[in-house]
Protein backbone atom coordinates (compact mmCIF):
# COMPACT_ATOMS: atom_id res chain seq x y z
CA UNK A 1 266.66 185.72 184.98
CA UNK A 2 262.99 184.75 185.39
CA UNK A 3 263.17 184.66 189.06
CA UNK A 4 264.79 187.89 189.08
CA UNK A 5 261.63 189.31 186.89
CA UNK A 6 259.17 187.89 188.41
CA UNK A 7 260.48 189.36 192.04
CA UNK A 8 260.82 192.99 190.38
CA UNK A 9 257.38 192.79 188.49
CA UNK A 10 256.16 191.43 192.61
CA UNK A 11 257.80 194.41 194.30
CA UNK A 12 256.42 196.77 191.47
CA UNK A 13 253.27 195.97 192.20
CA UNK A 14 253.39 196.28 195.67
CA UNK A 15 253.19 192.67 196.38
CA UNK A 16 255.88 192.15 198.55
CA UNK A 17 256.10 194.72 201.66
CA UNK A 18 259.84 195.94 201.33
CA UNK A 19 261.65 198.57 203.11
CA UNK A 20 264.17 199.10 200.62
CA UNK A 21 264.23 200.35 197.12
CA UNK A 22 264.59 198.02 193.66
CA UNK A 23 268.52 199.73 193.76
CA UNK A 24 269.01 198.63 197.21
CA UNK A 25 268.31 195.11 196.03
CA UNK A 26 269.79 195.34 192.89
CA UNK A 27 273.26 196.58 193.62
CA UNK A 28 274.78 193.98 195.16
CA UNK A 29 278.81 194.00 196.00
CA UNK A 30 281.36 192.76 194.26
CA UNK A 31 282.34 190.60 196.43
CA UNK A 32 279.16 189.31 197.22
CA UNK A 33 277.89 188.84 193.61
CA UNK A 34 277.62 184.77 194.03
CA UNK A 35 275.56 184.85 197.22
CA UNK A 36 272.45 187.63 197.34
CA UNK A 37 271.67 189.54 199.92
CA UNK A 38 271.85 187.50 203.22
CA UNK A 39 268.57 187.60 205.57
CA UNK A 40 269.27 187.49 209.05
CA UNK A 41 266.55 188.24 212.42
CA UNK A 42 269.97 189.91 214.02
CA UNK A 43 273.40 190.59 213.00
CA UNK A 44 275.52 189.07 215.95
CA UNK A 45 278.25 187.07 214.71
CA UNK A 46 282.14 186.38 215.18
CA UNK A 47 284.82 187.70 212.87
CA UNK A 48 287.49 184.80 212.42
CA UNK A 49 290.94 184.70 210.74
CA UNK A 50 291.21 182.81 207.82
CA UNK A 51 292.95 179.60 210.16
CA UNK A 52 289.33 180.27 211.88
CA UNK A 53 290.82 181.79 214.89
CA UNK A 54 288.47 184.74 216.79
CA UNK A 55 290.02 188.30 215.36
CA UNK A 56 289.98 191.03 218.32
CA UNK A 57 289.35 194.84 218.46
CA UNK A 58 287.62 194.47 214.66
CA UNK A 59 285.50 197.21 213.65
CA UNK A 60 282.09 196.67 212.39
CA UNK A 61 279.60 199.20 211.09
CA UNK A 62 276.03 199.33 210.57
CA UNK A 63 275.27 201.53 207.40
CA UNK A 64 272.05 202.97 206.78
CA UNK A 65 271.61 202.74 203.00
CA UNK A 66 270.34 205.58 200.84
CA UNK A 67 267.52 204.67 198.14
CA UNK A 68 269.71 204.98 195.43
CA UNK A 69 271.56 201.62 197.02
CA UNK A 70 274.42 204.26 198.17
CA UNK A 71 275.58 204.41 201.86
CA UNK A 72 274.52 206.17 204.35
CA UNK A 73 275.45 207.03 207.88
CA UNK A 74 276.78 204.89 210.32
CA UNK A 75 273.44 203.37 212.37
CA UNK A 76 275.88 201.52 214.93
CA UNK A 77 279.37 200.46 215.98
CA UNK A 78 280.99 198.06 217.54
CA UNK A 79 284.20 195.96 218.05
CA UNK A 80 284.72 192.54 218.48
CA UNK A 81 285.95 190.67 221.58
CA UNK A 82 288.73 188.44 222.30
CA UNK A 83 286.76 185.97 220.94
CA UNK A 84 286.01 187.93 217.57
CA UNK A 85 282.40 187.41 219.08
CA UNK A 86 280.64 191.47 218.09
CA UNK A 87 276.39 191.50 218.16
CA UNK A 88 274.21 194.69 216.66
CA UNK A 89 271.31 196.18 218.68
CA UNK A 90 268.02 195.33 217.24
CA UNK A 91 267.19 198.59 214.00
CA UNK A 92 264.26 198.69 211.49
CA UNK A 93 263.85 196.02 209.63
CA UNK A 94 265.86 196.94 206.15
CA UNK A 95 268.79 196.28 204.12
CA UNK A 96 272.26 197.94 205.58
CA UNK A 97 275.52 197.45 204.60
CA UNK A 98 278.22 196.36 206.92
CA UNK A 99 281.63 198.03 206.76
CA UNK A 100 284.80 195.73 208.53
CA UNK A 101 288.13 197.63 209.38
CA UNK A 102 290.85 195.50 211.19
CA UNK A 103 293.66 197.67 211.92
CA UNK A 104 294.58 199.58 208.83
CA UNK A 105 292.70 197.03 206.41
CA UNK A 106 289.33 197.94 205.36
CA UNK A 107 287.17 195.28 203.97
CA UNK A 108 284.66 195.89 201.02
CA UNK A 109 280.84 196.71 202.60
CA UNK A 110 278.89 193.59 202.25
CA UNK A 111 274.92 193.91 202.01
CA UNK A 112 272.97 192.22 204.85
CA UNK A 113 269.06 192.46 205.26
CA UNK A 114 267.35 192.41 208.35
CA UNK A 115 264.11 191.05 209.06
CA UNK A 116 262.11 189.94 212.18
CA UNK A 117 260.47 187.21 211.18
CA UNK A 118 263.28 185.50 208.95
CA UNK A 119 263.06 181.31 210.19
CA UNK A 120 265.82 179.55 211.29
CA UNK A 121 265.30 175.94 209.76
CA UNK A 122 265.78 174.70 213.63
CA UNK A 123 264.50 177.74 215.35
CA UNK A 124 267.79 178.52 216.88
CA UNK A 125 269.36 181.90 216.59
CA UNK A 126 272.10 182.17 213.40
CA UNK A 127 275.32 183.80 213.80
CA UNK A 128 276.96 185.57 211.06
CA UNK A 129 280.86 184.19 210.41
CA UNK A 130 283.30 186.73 209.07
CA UNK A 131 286.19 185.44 207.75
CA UNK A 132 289.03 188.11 206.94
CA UNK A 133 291.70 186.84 204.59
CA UNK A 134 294.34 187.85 202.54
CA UNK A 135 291.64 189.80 199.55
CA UNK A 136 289.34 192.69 200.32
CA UNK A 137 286.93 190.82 200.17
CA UNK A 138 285.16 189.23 203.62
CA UNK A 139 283.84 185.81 203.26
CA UNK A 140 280.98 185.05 204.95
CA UNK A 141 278.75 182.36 205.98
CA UNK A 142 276.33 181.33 208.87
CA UNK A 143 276.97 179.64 212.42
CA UNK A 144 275.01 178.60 215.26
C-alpha cells in the first residue's frame, strides 16, 4: 500500500516520465491481478499449450490503450508459427494490452508495458511465454 502511494504521489509530481495515465496503471486485469504490469524491451514470445507444446495459427493483438485504461485500436497483428513462436514490431514505448484468440476461444487482454531501456539481468533478449489452458485466463511468464 505504501509502495503503491509513494509511486502515485512520484508520477503526480512528474517524477517519473510515463507514457501512460494513473488508470492505465491502475486497472490491471483480472487475471493478472497477482503479477503487475509486465515490462518488456519487445513483445516476441511463443504461445504454448498447457503440456508446453508450441500452439499454431494463434492470434495476437497489440491494443493501443485509451487514457481512461480502456482499449483502443488494434496497433498490430500477428499469428503464431508452427512453433507457437509470434514477435511484435518495435511501437512507442507505452502500456498496450494484448488480446489472444485461438480458434473460437478468446483469452482475457493481459496488460504488457513496453519500454526501451528495460535490463535483462543477463543482457539477453526475454521472450514472453503464453500458456493457454483450460480458463480464460492466459498464464504468462518469461523465457529466453
Amino acid at each position: 500500500m505504501k509502495r503503491t502511494l509513494l509511486l502515485l504521489v512520484a508520477l503526480s509530481l512528474g517524477l517519473i516520465p510515463v507514457a501512460v495515465s494513473r488508470a492505465q496503471l491502475r486497472e490491471v486485469p483480472r487475471c493478472q491481478e497477482g503479477m503487475g504490469v509486465p515490462t518488456l524491451p519487445r513483445f516476441q514470445g511463443y504461445v504454448r499449450d498447457a503440456s508446453q507444446n508450441g500452439v499454431a495459427d494463434v492470434r495476437l493483438e497489440l491494443l493501443a490503450l485509451n487514457t481512461d485504461g480502456s482499449t483502443g485500436s488494434v496497433v498490430q497483428s500477428v499469428t503464431s508459427d508452427r512453433k507457437g513462436k509470434f514477435k511484435f514490431r518495435r511501437h512507442k514505448d507505452r502500456i498496450y494490452a494484448l488480446r489472444v484468440v485461438s480458434g473460437q476461444r478468446k483469452f482475457e487482454d493481459l496488460k504488457l508495458q513496453q519500454v526501451s531501456n528495460a535490463l535483462m539481468n543477463d543482457g539477453s533478449p526475454r521472450n514472453l511465454v503464453l500458456i493457454l489452458g483450460d480458463s480464460p485466463c492466459v498464464t504468462l511468464s518469461l523465457a529466453r
